[in-house]
PDB file of N, CA and C in Angstrom:
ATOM      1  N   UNK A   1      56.546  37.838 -27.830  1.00  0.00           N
ATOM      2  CA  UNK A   1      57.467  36.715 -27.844  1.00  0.00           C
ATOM      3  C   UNK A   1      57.646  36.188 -26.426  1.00  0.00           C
ATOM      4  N   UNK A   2      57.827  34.894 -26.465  1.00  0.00           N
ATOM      5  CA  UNK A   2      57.921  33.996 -25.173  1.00  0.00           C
ATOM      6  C   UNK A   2      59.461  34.175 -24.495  1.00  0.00           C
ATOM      7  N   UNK A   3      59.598  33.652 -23.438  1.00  0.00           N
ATOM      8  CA  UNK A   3      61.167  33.095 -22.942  1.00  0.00           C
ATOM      9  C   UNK A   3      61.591  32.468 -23.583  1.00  0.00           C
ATOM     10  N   UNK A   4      63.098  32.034 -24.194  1.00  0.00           N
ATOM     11  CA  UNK A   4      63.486  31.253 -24.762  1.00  0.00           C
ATOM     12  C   UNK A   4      63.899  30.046 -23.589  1.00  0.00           C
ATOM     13  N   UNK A   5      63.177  28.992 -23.907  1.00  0.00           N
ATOM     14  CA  UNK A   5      63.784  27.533 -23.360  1.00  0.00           C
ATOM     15  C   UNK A   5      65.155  27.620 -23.072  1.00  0.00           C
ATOM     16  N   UNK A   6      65.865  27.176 -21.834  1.00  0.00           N
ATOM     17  CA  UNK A   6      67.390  26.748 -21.663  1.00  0.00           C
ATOM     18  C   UNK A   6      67.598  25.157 -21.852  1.00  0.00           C
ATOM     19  N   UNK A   7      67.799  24.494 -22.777  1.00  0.00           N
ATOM     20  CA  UNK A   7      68.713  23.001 -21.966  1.00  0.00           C
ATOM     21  C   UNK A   7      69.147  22.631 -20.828  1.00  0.00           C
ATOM     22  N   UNK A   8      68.685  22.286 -19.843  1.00  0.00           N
ATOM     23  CA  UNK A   8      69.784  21.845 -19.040  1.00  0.00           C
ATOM     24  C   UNK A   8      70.883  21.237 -19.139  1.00  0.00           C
ATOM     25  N   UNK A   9      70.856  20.399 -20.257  1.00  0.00           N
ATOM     26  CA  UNK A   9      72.367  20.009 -20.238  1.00  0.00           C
ATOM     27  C   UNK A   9      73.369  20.830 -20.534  1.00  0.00           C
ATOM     28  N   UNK A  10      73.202  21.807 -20.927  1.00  0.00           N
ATOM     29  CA  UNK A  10      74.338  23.193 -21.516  1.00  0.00           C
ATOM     30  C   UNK A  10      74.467  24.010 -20.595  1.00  0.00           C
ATOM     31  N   UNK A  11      73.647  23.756 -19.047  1.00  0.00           N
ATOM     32  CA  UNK A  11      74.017  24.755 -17.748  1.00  0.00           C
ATOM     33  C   UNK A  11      74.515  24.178 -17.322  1.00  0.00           C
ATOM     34  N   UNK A  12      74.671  22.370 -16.962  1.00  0.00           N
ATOM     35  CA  UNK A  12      75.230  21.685 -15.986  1.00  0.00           C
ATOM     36  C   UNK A  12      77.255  21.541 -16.454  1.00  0.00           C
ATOM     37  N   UNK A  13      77.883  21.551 -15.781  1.00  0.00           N
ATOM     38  CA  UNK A  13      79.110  21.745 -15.895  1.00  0.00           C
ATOM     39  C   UNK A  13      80.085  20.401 -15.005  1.00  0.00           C
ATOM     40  N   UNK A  14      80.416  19.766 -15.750  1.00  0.00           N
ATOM     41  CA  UNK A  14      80.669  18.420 -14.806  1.00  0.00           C
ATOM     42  C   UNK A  14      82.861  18.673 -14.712  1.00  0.00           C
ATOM     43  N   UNK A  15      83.439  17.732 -14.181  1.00  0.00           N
ATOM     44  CA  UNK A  15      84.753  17.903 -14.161  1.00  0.00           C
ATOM     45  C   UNK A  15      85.177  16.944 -15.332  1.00  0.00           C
ATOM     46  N   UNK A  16      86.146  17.016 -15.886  1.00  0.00           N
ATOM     47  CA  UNK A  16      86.614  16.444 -16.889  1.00  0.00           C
ATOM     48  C   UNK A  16      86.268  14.912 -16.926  1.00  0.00           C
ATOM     49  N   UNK A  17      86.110  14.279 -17.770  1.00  0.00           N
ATOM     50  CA  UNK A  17      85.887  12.834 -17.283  1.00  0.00           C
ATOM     51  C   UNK A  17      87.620  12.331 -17.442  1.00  0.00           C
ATOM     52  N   UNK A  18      87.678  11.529 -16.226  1.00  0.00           N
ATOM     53  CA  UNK A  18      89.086  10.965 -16.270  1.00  0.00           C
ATOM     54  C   UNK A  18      90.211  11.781 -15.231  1.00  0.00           C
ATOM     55  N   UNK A  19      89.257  13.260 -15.077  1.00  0.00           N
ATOM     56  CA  UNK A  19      90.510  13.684 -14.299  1.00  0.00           C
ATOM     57  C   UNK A  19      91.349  14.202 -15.436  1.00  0.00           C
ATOM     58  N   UNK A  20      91.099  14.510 -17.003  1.00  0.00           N
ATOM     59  CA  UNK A  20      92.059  14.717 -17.699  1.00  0.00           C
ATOM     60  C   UNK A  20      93.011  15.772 -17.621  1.00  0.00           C
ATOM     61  N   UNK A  21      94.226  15.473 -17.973  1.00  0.00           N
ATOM     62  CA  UNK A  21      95.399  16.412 -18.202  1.00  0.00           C
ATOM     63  C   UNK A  21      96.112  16.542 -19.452  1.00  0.00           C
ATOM     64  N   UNK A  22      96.150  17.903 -19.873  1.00  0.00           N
ATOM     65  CA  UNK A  22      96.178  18.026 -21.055  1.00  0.00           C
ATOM     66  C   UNK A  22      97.993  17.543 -21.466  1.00  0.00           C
ATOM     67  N   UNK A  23      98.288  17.329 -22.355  1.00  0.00           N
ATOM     68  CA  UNK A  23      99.958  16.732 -22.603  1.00  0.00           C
ATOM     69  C   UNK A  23     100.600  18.431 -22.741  1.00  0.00           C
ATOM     70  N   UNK A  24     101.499  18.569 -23.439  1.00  0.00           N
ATOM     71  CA  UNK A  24     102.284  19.838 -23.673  1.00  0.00           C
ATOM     72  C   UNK A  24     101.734  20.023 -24.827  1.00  0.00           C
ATOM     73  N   UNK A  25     101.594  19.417 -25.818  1.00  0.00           N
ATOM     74  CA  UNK A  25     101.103  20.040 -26.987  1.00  0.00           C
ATOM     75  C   UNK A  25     100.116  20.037 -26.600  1.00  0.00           C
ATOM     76  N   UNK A  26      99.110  19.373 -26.591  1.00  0.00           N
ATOM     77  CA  UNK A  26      97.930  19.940 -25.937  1.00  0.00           C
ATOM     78  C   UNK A  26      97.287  21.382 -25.457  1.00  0.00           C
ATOM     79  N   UNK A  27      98.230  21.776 -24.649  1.00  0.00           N
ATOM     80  CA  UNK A  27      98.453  22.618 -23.944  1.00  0.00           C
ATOM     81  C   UNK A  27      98.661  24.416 -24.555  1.00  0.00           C
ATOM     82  N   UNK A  28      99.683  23.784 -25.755  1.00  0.00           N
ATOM     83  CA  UNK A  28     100.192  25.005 -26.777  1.00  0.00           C
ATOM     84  C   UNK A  28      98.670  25.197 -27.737  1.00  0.00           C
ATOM     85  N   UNK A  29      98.392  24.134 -27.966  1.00  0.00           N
ATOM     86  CA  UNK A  29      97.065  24.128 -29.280  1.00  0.00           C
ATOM     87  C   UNK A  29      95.598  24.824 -28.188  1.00  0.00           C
ATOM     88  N   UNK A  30      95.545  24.534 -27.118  1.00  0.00           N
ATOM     89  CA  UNK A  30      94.641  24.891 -26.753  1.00  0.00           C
ATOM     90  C   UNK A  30      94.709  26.122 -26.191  1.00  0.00           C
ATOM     91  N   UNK A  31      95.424  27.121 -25.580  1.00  0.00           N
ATOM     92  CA  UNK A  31      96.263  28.712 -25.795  1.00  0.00           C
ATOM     93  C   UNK A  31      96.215  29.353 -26.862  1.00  0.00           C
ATOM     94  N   UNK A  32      96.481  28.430 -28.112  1.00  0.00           N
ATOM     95  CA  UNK A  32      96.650  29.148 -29.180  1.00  0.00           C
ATOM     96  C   UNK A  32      94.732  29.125 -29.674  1.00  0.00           C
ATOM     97  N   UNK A  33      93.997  28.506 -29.665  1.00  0.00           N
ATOM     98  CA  UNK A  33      92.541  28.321 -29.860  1.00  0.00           C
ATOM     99  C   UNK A  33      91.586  29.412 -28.832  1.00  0.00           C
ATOM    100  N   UNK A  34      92.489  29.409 -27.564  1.00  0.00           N
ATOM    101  CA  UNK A  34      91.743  30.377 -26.645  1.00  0.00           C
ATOM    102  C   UNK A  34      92.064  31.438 -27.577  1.00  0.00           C
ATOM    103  N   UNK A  35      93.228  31.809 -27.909  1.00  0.00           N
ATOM    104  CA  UNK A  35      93.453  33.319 -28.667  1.00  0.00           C
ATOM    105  C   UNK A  35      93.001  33.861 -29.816  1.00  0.00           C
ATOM    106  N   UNK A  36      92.381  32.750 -29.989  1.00  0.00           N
ATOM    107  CA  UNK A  36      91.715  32.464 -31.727  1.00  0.00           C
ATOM    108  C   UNK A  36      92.277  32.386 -33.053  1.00  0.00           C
ATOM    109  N   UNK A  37      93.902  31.464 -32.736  1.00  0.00           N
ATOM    110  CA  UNK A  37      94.713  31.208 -33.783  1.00  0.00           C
ATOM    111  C   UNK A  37      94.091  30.471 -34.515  1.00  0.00           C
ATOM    112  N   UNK A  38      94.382  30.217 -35.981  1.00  0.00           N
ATOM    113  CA  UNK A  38      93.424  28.781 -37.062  1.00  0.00           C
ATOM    114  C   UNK A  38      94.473  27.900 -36.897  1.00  0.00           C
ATOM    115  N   UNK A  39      93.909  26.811 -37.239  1.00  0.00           N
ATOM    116  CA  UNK A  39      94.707  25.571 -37.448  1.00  0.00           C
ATOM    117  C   UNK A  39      95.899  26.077 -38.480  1.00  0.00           C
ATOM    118  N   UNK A  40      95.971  26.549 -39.018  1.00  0.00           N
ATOM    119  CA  UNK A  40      96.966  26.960 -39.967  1.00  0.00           C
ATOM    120  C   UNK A  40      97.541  27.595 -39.370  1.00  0.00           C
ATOM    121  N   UNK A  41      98.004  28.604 -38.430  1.00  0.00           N
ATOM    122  CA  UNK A  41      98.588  29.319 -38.192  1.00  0.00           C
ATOM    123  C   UNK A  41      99.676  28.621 -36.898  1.00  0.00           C
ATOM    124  N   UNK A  42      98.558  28.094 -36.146  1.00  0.00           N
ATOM    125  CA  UNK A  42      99.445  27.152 -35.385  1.00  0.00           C
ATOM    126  C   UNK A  42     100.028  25.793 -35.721  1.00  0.00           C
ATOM    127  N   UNK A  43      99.904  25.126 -36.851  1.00  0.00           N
ATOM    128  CA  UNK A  43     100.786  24.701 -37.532  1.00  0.00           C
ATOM    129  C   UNK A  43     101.856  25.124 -38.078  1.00  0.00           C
ATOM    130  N   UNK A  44     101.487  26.453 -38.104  1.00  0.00           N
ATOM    131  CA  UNK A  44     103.182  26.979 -38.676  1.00  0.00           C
ATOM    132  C   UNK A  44     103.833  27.888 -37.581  1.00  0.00           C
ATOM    133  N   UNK A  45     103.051  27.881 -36.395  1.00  0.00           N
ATOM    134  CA  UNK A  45     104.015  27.843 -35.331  1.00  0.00           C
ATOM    135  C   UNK A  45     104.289  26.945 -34.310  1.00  0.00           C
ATOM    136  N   UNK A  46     103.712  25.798 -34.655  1.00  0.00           N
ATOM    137  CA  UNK A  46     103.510  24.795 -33.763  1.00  0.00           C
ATOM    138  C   UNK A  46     104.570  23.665 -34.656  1.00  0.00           C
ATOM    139  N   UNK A  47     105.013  24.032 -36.032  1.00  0.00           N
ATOM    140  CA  UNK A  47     105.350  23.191 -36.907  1.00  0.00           C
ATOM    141  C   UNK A  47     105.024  21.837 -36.867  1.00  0.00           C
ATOM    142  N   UNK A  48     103.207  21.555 -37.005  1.00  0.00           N
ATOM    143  CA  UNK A  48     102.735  20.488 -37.121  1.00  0.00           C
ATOM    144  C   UNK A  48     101.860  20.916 -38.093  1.00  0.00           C
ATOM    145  N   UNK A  49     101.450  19.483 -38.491  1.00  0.00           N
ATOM    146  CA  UNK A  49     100.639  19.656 -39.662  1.00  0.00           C
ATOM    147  C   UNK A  49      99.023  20.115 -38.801  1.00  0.00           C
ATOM    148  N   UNK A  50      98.482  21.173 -40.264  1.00  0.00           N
ATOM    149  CA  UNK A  50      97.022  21.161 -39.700  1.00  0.00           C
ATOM    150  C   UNK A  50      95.894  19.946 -39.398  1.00  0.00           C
ATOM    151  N   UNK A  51      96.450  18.991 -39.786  1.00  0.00           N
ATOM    152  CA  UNK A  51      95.141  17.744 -39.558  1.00  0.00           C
ATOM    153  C   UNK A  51      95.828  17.162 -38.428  1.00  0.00           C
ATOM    154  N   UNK A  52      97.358  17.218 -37.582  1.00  0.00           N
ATOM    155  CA  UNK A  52      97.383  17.251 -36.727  1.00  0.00           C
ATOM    156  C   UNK A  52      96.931  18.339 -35.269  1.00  0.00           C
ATOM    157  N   UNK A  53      96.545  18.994 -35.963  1.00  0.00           N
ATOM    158  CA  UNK A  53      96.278  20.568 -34.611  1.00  0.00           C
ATOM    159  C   UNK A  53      94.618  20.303 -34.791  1.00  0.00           C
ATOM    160  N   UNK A  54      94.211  19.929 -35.231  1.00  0.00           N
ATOM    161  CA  UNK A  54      92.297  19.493 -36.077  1.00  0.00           C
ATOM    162  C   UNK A  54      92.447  17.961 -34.939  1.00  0.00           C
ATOM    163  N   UNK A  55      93.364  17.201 -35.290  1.00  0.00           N
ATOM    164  CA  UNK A  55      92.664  15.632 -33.933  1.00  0.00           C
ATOM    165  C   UNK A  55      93.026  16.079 -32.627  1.00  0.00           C
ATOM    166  N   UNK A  56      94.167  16.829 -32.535  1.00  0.00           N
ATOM    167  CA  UNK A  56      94.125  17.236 -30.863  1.00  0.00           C
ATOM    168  C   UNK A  56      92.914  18.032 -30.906  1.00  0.00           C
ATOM    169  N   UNK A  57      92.638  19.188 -31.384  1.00  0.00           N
ATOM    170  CA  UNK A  57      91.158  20.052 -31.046  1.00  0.00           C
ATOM    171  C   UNK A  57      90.521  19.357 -30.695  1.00  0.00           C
ATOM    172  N   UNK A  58      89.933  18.211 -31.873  1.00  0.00           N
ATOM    173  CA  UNK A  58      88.507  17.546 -31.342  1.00  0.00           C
ATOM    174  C   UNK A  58      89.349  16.259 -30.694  1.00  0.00           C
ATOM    175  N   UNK A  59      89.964  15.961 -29.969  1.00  0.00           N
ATOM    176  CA  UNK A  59      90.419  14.920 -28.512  1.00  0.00           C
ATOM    177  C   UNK A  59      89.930  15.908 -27.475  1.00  0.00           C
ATOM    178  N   UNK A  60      90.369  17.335 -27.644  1.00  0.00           N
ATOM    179  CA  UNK A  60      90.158  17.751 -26.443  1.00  0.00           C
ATOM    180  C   UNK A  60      88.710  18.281 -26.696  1.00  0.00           C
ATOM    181  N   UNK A  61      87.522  18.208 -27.462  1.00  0.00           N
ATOM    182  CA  UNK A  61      86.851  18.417 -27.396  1.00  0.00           C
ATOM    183  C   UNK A  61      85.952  17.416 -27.184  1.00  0.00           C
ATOM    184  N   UNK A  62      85.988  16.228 -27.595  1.00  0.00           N
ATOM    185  CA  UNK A  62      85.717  15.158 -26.855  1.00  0.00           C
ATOM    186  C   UNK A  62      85.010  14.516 -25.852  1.00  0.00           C
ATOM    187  N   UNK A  63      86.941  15.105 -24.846  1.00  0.00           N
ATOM    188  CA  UNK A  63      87.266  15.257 -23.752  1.00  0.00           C
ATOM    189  C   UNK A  63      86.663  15.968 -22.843  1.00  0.00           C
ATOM    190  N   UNK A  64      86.764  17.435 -22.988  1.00  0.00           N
ATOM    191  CA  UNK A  64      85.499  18.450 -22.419  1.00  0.00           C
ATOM    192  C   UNK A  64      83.797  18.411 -22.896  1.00  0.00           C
ATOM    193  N   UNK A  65      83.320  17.189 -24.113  1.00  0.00           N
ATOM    194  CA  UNK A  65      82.252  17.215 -24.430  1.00  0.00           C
ATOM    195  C   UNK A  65      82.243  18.608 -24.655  1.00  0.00           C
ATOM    196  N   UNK A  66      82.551  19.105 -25.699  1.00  0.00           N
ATOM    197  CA  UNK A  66      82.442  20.846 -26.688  1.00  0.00           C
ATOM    198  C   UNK A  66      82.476  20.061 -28.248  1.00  0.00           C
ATOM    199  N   UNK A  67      81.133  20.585 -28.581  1.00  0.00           N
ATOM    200  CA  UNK A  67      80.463  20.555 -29.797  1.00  0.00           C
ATOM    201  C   UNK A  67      81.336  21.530 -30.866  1.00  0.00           C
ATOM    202  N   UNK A  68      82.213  22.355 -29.836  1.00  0.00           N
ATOM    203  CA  UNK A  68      83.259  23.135 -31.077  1.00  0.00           C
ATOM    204  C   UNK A  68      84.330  24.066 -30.384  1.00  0.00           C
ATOM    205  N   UNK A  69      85.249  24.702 -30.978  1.00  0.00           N
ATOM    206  CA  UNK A  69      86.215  25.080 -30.616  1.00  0.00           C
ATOM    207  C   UNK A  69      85.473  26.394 -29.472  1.00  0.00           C
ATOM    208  N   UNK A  70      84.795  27.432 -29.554  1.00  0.00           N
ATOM    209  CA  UNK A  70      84.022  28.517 -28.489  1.00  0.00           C
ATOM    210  C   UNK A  70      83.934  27.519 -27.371  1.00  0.00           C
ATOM    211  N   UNK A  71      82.940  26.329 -27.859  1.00  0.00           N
ATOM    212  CA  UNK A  71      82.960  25.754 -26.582  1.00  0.00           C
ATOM    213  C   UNK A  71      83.532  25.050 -25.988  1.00  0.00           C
ATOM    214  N   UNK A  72      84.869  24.467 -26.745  1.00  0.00           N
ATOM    215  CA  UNK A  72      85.980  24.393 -25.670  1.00  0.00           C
ATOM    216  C   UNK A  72      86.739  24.961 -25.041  1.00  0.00           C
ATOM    217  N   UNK A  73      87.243  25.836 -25.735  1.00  0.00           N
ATOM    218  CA  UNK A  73      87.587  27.542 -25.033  1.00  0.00           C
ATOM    219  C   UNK A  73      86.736  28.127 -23.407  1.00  0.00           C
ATOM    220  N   UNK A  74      85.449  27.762 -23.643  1.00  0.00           N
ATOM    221  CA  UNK A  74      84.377  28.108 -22.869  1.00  0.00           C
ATOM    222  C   UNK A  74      84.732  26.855 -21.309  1.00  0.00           C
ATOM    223  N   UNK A  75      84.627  25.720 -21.903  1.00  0.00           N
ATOM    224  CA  UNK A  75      84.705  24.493 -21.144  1.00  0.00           C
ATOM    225  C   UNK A  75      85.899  24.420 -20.531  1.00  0.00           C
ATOM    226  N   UNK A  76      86.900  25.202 -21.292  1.00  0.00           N
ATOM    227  CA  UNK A  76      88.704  24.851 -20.539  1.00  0.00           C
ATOM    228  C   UNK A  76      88.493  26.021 -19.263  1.00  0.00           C
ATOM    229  N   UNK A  77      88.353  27.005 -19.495  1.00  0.00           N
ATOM    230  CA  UNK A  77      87.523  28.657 -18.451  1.00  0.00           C
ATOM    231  C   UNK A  77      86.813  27.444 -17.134  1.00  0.00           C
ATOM    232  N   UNK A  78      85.820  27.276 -17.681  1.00  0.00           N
ATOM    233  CA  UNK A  78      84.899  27.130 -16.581  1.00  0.00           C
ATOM    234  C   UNK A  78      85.519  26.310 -15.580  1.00  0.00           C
ATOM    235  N   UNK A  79      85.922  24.863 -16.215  1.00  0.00           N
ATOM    236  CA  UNK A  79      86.718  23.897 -15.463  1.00  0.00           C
ATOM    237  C   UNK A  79      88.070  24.463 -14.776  1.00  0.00           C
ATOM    238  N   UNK A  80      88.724  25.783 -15.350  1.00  0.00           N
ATOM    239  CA  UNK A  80      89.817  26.254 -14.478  1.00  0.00           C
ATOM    240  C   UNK A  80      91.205  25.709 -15.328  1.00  0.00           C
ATOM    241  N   UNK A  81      91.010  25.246 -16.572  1.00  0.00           N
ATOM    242  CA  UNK A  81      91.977  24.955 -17.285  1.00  0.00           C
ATOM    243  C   UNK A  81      92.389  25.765 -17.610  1.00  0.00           C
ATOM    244  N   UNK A  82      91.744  27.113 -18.048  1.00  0.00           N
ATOM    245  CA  UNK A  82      92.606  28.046 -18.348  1.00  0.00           C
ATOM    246  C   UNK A  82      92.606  29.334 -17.344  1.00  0.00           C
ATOM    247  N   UNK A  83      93.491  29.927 -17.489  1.00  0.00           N
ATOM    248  CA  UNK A  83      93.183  31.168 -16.068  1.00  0.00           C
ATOM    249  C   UNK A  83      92.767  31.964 -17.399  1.00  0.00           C
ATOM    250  N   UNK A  84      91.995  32.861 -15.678  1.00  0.00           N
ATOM    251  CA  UNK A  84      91.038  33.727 -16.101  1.00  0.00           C
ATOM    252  C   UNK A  84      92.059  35.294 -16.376  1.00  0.00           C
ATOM    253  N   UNK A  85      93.556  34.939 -15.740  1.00  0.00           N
ATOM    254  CA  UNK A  85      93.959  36.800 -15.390  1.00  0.00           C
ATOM    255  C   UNK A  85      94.443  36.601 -16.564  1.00  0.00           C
ATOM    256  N   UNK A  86      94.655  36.424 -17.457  1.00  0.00           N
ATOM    257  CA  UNK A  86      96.156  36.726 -18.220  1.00  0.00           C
ATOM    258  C   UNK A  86      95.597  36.940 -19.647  1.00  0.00           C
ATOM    259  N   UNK A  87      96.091  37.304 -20.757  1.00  0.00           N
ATOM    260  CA  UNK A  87      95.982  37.083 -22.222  1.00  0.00           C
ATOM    261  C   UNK A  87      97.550  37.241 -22.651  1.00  0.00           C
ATOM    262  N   UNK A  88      97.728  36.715 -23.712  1.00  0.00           N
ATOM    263  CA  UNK A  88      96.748  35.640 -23.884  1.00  0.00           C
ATOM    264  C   UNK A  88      96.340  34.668 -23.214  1.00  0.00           C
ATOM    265  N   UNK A  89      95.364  33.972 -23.711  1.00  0.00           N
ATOM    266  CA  UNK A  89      95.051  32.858 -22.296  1.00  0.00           C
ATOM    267  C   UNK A  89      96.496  31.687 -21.979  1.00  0.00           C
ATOM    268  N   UNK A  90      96.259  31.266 -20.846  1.00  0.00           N
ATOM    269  CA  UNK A  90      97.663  30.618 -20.561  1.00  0.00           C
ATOM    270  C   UNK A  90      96.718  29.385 -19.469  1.00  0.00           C
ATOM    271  N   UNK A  91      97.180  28.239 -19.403  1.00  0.00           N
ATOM    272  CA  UNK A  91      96.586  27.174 -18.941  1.00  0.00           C
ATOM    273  C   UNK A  91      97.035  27.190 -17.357  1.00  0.00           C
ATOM    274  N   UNK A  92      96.326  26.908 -16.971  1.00  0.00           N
ATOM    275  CA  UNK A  92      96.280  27.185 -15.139  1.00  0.00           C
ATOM    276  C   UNK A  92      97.476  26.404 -15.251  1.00  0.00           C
ATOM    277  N   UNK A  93      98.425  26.242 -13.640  1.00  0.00           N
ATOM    278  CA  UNK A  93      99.458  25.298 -13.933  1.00  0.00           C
ATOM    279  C   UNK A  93      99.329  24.118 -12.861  1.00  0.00           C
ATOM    280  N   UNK A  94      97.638  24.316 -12.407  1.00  0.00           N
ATOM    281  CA  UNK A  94      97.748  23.089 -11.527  1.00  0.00           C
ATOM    282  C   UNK A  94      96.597  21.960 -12.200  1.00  0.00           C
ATOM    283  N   UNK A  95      96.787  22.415 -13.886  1.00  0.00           N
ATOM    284  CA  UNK A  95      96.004  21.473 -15.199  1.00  0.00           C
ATOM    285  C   UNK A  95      97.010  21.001 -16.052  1.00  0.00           C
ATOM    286  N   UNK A  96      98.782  21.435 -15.388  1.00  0.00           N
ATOM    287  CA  UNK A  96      99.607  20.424 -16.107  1.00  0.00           C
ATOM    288  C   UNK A  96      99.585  18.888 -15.502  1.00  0.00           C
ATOM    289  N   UNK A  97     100.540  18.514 -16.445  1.00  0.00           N
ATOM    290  CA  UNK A  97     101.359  17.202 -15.310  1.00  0.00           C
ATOM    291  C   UNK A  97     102.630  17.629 -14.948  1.00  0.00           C
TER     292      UNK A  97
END
């Protein structure tokens, strides 16, 4: 068997487009996704509906260009959105407003 091919576009790592900052909910939904809560669960602690916790995901996935929730999780890490010391994960605090 050969090397497997890499993409380059899946090594290159760019900064948010926009400079984005995540809002407060934002913020809670994407903590709760690092930890690997479901949309359901953080709807019923987020007391929002699940097809609301489903358009913030994919805004902020979007946003970070992540094809899915791992790789926004992955994309919030790399960019420094989320710190690396803590669990559960907790959003850096110089990625609030």
């Amino acid at each position: 068997m050969g090397a497997m091919a890499i993409d380059q576009k899946y090594c290159e790592v760019s900064q948010p487009l926009d400079d984005w900052v995540p809002s407060s909910i934002q913020v809670r939904i994407l903590e709760g996704v690092a930890a690997g809560l479901s949309s359901g669960r953080l709807s019923r602690e987020l007391h929002l509906s699940s097809k609301t916790i489903d358009y913030h995901v994919r805004v902020m996935s979007d946003k970070l260009q992540a094809p899915n929730r791992v790789a926004l999780v992955s994309r919030a890490f790399v960019l420094q959105i989320l710190r690396t010391d803590t669990w559960p994960p907790r959003i850096a605090p110089e990625a609030m407003d």
